[in-house]
PDB file of N, CA and C in Angstrom:
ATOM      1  N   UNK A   1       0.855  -1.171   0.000  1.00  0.00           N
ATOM      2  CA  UNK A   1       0.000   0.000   0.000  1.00  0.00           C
ATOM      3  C   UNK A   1       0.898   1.230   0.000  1.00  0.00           C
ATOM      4  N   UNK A   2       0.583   2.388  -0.882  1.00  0.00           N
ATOM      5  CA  UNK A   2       1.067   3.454  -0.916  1.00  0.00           C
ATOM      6  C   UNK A   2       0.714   4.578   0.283  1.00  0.00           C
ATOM      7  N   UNK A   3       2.000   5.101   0.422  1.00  0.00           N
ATOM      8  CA  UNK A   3       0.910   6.533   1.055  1.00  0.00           C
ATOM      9  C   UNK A   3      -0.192   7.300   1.062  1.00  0.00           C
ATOM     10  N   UNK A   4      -0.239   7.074  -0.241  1.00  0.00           N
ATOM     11  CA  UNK A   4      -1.405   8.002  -0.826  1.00  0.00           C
ATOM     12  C   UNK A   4      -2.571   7.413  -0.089  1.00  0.00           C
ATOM     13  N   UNK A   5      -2.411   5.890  -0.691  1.00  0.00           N
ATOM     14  CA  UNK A   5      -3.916   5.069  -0.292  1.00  0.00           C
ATOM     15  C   UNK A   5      -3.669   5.179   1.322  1.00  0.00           C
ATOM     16  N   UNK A   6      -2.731   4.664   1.789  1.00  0.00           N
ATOM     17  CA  UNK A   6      -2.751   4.538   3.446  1.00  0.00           C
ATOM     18  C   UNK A   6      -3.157   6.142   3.850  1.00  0.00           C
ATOM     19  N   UNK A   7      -3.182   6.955   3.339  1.00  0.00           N
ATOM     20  CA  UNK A   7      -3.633   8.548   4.063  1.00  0.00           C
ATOM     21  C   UNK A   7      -5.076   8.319   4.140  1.00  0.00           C
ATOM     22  N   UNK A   8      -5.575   8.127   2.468  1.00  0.00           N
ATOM     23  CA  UNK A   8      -6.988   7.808   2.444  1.00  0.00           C
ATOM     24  C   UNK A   8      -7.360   7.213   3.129  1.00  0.00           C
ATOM     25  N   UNK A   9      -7.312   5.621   3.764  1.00  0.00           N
ATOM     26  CA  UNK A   9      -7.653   4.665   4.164  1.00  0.00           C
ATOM     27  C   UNK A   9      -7.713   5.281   6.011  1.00  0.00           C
ATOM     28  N   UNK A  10      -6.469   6.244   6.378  1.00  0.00           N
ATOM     29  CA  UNK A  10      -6.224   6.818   7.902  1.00  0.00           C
ATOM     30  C   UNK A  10      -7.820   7.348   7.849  1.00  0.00           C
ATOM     31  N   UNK A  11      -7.696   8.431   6.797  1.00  0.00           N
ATOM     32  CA  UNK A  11      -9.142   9.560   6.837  1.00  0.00           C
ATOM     33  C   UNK A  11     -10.269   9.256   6.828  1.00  0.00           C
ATOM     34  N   UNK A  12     -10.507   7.868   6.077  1.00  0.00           N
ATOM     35  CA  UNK A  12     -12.355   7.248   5.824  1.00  0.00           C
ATOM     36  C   UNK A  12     -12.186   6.837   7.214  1.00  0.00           C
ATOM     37  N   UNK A  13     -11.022   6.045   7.656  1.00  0.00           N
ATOM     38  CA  UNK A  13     -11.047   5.468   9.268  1.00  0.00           C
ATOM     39  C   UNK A  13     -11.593   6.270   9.951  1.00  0.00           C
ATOM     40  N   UNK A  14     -11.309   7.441  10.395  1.00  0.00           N
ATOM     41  CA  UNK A  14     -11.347   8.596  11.335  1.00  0.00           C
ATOM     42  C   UNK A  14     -12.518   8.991  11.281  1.00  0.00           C
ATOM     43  N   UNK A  15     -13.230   9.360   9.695  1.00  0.00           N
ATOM     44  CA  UNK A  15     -14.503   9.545   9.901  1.00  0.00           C
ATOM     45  C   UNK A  15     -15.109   8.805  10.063  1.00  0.00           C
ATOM     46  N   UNK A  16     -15.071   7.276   9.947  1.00  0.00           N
ATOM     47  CA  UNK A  16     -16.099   6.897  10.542  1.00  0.00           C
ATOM     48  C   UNK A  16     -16.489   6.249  12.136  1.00  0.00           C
ATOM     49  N   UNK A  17     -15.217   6.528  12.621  1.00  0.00           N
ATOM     50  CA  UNK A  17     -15.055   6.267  13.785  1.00  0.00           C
ATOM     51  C   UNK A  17     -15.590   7.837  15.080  1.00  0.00           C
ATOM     52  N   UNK A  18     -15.333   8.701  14.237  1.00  0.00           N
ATOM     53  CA  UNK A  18     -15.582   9.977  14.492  1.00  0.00           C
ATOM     54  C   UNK A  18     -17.409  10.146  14.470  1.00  0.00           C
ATOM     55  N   UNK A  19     -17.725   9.461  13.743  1.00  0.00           N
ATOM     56  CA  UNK A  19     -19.461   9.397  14.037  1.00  0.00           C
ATOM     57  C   UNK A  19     -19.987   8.246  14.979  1.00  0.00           C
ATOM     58  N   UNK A  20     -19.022   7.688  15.626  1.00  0.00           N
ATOM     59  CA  UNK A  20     -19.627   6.966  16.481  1.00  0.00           C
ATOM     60  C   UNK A  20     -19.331   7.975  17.912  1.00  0.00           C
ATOM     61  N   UNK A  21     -20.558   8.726  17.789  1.00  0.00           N
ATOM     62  CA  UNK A  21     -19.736   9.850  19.603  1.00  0.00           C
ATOM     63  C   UNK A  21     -21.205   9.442  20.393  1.00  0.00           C
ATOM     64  N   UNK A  22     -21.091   9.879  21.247  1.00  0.00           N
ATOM     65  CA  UNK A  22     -22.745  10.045  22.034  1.00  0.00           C
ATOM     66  C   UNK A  22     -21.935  10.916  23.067  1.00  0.00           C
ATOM     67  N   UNK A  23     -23.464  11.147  23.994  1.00  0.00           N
ATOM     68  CA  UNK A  23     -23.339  12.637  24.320  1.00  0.00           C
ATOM     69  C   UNK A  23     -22.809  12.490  25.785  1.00  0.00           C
ATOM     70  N   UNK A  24     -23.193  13.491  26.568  1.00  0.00           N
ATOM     71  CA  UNK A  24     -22.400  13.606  28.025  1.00  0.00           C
ATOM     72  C   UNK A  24     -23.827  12.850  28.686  1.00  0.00           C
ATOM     73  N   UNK A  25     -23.743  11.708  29.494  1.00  0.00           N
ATOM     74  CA  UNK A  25     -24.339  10.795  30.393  1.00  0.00           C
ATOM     75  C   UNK A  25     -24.340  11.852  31.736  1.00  0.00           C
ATOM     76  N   UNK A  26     -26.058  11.481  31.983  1.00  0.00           N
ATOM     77  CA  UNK A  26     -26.221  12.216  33.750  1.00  0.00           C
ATOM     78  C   UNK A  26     -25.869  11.290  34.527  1.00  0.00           C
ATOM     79  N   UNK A  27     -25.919  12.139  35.505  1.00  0.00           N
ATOM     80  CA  UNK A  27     -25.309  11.061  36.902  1.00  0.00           C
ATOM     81  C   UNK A  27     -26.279   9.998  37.518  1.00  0.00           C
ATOM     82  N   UNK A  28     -25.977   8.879  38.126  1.00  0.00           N
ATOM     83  CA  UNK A  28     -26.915   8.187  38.531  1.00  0.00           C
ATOM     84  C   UNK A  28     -28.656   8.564  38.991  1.00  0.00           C
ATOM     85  N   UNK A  29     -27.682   9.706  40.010  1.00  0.00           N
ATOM     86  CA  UNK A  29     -28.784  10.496  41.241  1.00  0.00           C
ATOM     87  C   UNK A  29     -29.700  10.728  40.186  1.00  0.00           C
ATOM     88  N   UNK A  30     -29.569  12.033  39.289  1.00  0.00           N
ATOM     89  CA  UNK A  30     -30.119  12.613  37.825  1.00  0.00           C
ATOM     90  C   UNK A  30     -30.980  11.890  36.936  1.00  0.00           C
ATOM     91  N   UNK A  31     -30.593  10.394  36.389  1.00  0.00           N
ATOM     92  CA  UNK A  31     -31.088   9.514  36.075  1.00  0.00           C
ATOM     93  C   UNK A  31     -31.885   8.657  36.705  1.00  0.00           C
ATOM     94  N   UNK A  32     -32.305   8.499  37.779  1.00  0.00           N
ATOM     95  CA  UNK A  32     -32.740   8.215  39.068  1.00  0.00           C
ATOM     96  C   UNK A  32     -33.728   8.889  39.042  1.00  0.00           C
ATOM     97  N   UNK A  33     -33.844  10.747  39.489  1.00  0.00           N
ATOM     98  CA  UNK A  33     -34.804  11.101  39.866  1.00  0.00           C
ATOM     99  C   UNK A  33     -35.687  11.233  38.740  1.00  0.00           C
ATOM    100  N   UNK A  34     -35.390  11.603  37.223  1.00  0.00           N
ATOM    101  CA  UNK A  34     -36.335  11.534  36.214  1.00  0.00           C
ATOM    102  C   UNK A  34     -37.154  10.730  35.618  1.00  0.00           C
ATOM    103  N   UNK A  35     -36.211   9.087  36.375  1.00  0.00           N
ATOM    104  CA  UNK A  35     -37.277   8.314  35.722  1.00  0.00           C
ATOM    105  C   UNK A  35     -38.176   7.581  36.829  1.00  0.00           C
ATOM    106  N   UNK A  36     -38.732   8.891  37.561  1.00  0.00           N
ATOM    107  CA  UNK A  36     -39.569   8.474  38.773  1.00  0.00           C
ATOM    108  C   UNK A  36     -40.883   8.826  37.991  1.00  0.00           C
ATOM    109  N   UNK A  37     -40.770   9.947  36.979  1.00  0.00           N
ATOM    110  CA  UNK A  37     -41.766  10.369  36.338  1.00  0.00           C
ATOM    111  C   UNK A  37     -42.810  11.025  36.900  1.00  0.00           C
ATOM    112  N   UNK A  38     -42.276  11.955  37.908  1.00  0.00           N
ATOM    113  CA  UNK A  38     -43.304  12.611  39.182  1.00  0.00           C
ATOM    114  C   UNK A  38     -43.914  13.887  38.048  1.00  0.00           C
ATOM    115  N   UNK A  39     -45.450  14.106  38.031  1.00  0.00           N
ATOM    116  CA  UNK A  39     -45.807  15.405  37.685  1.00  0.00           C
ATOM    117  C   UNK A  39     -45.019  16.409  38.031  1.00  0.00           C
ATOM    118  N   UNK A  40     -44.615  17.211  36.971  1.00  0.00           N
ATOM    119  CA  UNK A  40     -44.048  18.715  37.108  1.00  0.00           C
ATOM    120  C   UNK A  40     -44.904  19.802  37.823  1.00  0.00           C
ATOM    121  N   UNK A  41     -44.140  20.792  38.211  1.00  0.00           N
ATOM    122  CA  UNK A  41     -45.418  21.742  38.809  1.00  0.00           C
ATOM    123  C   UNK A  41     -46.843  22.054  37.854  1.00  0.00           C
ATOM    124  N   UNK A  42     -47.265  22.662  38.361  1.00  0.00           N
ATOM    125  CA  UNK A  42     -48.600  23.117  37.972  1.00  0.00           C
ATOM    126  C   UNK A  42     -48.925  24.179  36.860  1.00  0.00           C
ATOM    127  N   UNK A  43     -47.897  24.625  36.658  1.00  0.00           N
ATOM    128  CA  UNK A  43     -47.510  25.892  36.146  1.00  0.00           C
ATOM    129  C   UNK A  43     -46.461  25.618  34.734  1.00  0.00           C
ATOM    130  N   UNK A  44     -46.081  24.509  34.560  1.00  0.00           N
ATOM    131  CA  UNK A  44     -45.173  23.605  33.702  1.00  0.00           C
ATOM    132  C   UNK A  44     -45.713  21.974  32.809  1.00  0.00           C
ATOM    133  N   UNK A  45     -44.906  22.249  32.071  1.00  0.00           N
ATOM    134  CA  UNK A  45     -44.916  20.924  31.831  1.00  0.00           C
ATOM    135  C   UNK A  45     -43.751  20.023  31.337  1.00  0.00           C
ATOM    136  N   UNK A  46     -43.365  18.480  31.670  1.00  0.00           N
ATOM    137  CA  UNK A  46     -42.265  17.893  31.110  1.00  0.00           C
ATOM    138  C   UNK A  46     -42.449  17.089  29.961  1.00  0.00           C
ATOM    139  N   UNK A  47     -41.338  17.014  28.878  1.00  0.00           N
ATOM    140  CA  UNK A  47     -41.309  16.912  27.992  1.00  0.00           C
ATOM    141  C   UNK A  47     -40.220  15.772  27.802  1.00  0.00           C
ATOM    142  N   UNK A  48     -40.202  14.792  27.532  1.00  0.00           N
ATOM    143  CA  UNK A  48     -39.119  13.361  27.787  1.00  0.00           C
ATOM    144  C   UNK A  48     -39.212  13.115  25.963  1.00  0.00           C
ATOM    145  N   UNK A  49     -37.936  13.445  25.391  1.00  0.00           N
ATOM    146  CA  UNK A  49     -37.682  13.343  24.362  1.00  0.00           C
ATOM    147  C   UNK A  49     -36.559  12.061  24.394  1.00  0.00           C
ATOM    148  N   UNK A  50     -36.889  10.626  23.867  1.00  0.00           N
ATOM    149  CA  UNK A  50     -36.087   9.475  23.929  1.00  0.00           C
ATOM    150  C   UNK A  50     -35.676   9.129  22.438  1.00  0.00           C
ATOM    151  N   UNK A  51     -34.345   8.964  22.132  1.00  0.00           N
ATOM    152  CA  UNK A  51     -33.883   7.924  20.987  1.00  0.00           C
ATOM    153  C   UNK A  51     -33.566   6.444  21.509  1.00  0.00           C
ATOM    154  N   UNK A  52     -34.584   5.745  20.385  1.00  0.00           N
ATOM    155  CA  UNK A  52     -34.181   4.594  20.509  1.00  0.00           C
ATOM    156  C   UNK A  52     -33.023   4.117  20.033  1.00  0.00           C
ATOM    157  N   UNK A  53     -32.560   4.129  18.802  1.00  0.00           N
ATOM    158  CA  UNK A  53     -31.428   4.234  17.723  1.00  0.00           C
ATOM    159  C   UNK A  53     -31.060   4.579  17.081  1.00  0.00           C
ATOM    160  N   UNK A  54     -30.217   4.304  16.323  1.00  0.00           N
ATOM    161  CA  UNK A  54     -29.148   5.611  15.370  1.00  0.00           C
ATOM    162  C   UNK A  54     -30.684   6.065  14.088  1.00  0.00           C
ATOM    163  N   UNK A  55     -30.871   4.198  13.906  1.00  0.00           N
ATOM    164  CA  UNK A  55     -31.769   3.933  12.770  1.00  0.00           C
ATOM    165  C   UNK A  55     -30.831   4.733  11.393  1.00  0.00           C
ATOM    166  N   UNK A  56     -31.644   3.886  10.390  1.00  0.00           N
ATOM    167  CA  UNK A  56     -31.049   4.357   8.858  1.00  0.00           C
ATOM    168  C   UNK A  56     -29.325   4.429   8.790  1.00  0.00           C
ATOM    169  N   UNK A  57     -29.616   5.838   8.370  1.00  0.00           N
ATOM    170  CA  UNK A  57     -28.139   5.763   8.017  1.00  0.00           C
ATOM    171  C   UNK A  57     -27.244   7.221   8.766  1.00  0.00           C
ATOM    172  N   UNK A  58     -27.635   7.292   9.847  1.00  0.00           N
ATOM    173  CA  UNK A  58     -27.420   8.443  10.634  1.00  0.00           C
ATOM    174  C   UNK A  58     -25.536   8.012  11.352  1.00  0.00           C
ATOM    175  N   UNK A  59     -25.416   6.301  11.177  1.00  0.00           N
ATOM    176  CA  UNK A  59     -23.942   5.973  11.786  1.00  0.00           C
ATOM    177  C   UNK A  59     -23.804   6.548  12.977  1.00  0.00           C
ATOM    178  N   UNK A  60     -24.651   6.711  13.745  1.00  0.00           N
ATOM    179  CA  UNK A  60     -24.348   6.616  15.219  1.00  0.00           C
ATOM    180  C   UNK A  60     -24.424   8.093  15.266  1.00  0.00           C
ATOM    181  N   UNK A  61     -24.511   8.913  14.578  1.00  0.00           N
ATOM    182  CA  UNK A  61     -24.370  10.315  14.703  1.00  0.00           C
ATOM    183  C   UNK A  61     -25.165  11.053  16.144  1.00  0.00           C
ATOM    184  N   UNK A  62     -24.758  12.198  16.860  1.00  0.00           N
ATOM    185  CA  UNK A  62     -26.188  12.949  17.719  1.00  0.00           C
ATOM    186  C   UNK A  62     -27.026  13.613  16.786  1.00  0.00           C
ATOM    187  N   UNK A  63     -27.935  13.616  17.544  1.00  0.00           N
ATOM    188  CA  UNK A  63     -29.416  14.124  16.849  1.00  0.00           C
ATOM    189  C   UNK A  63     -29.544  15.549  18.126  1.00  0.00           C
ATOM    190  N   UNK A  64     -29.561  16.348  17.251  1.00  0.00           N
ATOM    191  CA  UNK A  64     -29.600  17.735  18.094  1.00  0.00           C
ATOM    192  C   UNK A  64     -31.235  17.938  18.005  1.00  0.00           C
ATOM    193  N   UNK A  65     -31.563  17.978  19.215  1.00  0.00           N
ATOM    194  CA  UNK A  65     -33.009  18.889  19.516  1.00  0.00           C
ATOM    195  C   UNK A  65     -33.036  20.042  19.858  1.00  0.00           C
ATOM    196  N   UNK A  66     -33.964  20.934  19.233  1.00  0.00           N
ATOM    197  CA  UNK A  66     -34.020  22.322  19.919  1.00  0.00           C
ATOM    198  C   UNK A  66     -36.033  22.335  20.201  1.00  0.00           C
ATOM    199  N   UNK A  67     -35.764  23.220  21.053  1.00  0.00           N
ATOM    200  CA  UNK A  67     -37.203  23.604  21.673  1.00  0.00           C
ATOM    201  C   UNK A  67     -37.616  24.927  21.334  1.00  0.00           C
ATOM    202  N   UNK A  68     -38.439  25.022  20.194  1.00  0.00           N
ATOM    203  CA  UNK A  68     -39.011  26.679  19.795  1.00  0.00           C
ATOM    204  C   UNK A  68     -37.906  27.530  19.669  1.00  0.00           C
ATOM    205  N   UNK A  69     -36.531  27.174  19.221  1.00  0.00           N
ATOM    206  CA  UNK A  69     -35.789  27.992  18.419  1.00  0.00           C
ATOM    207  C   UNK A  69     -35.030  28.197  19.382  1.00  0.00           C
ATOM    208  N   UNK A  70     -35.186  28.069  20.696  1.00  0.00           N
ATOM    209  CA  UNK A  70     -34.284  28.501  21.683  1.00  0.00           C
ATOM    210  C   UNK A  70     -33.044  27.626  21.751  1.00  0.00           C
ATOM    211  N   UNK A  71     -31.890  27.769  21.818  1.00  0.00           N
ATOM    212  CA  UNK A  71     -30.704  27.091  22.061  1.00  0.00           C
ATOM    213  C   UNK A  71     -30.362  26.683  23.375  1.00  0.00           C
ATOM    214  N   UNK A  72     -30.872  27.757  24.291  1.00  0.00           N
ATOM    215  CA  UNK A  72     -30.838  27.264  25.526  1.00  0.00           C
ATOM    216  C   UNK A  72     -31.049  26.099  25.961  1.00  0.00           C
ATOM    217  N   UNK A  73     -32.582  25.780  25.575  1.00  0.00           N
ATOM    218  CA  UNK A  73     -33.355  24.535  25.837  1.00  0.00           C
ATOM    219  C   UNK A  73     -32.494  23.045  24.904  1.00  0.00           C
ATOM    220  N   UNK A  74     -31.666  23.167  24.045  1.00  0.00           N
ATOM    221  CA  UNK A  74     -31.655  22.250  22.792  1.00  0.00           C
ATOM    222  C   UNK A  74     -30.479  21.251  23.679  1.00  0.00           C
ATOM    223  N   UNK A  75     -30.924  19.884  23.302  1.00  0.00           N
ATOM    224  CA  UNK A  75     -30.197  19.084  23.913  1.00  0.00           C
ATOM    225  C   UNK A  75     -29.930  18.039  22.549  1.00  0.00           C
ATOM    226  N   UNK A  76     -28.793  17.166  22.989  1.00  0.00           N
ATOM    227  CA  UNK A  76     -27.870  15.869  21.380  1.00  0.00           C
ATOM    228  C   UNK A  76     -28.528  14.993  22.490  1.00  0.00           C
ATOM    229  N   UNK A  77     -28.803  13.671  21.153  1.00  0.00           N
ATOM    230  CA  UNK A  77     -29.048  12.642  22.098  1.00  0.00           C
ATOM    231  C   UNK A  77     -28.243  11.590  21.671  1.00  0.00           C
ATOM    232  N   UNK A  78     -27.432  10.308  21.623  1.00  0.00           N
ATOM    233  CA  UNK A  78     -26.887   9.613  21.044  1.00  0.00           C
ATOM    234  C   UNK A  78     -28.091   8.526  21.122  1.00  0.00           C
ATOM    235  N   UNK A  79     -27.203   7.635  20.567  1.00  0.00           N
ATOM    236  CA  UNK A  79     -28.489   6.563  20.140  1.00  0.00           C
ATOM    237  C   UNK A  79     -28.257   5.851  21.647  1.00  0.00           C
ATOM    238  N   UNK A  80     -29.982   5.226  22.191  1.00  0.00           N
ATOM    239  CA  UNK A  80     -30.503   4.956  23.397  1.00  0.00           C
ATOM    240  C   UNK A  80     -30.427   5.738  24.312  1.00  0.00           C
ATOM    241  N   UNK A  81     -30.685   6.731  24.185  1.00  0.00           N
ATOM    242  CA  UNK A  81     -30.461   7.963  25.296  1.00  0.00           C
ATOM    243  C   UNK A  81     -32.415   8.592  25.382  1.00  0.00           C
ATOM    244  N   UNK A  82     -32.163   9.853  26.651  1.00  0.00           N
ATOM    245  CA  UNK A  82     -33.288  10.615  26.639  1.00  0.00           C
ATOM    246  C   UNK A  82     -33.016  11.317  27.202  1.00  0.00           C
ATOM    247  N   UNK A  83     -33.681  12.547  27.090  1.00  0.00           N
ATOM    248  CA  UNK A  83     -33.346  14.175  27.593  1.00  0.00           C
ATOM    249  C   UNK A  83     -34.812  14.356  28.432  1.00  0.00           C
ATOM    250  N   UNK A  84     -34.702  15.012  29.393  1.00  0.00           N
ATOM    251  CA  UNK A  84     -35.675  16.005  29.861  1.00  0.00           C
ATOM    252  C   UNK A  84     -35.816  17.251  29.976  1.00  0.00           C
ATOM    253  N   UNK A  85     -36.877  17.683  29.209  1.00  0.00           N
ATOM    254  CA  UNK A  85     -36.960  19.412  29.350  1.00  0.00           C
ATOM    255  C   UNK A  85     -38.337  19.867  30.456  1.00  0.00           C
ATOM    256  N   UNK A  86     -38.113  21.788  31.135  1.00  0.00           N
ATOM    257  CA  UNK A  86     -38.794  21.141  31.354  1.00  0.00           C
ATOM    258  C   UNK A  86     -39.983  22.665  30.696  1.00  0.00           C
ATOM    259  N   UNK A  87     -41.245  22.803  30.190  1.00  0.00           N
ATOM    260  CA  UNK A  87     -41.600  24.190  29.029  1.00  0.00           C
ATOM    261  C   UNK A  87     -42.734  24.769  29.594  1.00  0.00           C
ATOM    262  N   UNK A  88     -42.789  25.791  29.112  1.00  0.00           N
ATOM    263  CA  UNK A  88     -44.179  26.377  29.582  1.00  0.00           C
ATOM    264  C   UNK A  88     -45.152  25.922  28.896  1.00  0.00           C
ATOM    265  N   UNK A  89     -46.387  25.460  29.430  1.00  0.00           N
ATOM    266  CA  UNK A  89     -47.870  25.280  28.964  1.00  0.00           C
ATOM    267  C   UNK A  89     -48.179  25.793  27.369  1.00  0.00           C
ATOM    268  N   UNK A  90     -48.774  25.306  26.152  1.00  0.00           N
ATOM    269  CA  UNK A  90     -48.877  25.840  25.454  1.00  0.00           C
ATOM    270  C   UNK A  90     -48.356  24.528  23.953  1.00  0.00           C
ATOM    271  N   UNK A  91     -48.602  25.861  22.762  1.00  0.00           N
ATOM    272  CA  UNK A  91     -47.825  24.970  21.455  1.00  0.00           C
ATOM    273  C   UNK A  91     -46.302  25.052  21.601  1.00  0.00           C
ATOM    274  N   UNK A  92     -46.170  24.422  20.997  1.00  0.00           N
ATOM    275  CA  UNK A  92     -44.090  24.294  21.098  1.00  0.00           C
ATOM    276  C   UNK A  92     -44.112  23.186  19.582  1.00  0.00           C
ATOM    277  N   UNK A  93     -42.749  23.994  19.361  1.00  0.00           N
ATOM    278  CA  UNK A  93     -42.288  23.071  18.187  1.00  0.00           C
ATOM    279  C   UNK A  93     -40.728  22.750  18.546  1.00  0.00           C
ATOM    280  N   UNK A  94     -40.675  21.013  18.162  1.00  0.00           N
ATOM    281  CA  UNK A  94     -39.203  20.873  18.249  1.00  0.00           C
ATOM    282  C   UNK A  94     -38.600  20.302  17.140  1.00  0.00           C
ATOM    283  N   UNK A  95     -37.522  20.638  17.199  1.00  0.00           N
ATOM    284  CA  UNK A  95     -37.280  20.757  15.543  1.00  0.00           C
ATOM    285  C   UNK A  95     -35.533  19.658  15.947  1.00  0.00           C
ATOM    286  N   UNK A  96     -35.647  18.377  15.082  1.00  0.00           N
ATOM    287  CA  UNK A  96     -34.649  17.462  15.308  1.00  0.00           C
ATOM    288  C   UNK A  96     -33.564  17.784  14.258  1.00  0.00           C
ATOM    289  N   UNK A  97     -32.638  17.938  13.954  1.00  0.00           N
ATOM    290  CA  UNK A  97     -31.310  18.035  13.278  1.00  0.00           C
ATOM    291  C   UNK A  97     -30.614  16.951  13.547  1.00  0.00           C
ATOM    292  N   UNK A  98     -30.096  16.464  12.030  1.00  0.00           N
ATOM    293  CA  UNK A  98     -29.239  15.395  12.195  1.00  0.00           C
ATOM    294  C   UNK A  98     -28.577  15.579  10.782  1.00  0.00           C
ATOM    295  N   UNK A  99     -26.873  16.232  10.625  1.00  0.00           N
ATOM    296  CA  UNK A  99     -26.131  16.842   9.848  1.00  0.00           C
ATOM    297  C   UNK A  99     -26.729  18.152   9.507  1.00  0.00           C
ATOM    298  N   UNK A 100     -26.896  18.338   8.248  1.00  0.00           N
ATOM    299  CA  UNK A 100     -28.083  19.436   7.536  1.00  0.00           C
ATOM    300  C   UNK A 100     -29.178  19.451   7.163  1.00  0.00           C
ATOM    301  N   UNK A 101     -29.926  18.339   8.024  1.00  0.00           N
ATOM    302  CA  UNK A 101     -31.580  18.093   7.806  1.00  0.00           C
ATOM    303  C   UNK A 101     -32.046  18.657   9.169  1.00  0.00           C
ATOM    304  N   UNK A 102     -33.246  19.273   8.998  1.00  0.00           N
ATOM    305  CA  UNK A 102     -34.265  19.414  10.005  1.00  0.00           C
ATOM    306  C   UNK A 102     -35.239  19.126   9.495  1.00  0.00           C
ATOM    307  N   UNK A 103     -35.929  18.181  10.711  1.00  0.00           N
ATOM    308  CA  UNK A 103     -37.323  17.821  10.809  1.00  0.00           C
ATOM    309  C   UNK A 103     -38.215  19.119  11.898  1.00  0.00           C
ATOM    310  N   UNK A 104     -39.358  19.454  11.587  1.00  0.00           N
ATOM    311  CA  UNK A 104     -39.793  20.184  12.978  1.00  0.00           C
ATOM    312  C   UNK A 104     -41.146  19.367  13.366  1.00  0.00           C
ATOM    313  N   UNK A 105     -41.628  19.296  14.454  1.00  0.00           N
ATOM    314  CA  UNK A 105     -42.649  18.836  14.653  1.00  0.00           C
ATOM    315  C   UNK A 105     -43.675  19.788  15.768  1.00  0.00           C
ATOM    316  N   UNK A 106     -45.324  19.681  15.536  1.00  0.00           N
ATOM    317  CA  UNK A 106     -45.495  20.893  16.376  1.00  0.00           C
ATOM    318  C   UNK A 106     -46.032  19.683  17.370  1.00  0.00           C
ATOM    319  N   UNK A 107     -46.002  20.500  19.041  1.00  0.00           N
ATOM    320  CA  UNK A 107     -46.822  19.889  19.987  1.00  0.00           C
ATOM    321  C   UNK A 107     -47.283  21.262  20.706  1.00  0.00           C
ATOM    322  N   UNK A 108     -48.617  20.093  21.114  1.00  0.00           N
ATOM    323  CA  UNK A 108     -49.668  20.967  21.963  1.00  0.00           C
ATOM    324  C   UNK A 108     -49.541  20.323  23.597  1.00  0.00           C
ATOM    325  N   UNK A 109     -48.992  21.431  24.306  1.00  0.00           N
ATOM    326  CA  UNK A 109     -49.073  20.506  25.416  1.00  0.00           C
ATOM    327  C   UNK A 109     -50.418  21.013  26.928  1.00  0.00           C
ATOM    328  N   UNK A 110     -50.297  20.657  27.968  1.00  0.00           N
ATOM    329  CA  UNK A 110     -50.941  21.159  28.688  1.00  0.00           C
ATOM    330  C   UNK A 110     -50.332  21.422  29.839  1.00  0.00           C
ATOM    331  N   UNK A 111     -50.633  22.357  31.038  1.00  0.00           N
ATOM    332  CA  UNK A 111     -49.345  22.469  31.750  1.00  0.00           C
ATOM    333  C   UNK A 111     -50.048  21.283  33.336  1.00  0.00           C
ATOM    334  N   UNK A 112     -48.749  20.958  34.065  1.00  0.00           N
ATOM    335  CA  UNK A 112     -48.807  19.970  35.384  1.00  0.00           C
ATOM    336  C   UNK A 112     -48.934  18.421  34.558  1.00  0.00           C
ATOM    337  N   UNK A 113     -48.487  18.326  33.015  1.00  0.00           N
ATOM    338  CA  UNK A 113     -48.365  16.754  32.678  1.00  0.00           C
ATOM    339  C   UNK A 113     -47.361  16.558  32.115  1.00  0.00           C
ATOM    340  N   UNK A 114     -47.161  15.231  31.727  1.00  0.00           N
ATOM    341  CA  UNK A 114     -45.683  15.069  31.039  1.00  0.00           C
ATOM    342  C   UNK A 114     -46.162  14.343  29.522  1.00  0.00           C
ATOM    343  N   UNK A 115     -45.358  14.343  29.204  1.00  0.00           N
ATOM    344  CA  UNK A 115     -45.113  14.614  27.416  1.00  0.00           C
ATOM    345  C   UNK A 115     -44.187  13.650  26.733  1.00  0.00           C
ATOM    346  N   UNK A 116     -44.688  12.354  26.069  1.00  0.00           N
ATOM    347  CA  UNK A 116     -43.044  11.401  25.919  1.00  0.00           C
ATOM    348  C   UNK A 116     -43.354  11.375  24.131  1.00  0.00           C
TER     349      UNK A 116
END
């Protein structure tokens, strides 16, 4: 094998090893208390956004969520993971990214319930 090819062969490596990431894991306690699934206040509502898998052809990639445009709220999920947000009462749209695709989806929620 030449250099040439062995550079190539380093670089397809890298990327595709480079799409296998997932995201920062909560702590036990964290993971613990969310999946007690206690009603949110009264005044709120929670929103449990879960990936099951990469699926298709995503190669393990994160899937970035955002909540009504806000960045604040936007959480990656790797594949088998779940996020909790937690939103005010009302419509909300969340809009999934994965490379340069967005999907958006609208929800109607109600406030003091949870949302999966």
């Amino acid at each position: 094998m030449n250099q040439t090819n062995a550079a190539i062969l380093g670089i397809l490596a890298a990327g595709v090893l480079g799409g296998c990431v997932s995201g920062p894991l909560a702590t036990e306690w964290k993971d613990a208390t969310v999946k007690r699934f206690r009603a949110p206040a009264t005044d709120s509502l929670r929103l449990y956004v879960y990936r099951a898998s990469a699926g298709g052809f995503s190669g393990g990639a994160l899937l970035d969520i955002e909540f009504d445009g806000d960045r604040k709220t936007a959480v990656s999920l790797g594949e088998k993971s779940f996020a909790v947000v937690e939103l005010e009462p009302g419509p909300h749209t969340v809009v999934v990214y994965l490379g340069d695709q967005a999907k958006a989806h609208a929800v109607r929620t109600t406030a003091g319930e949870s949302f999966y």
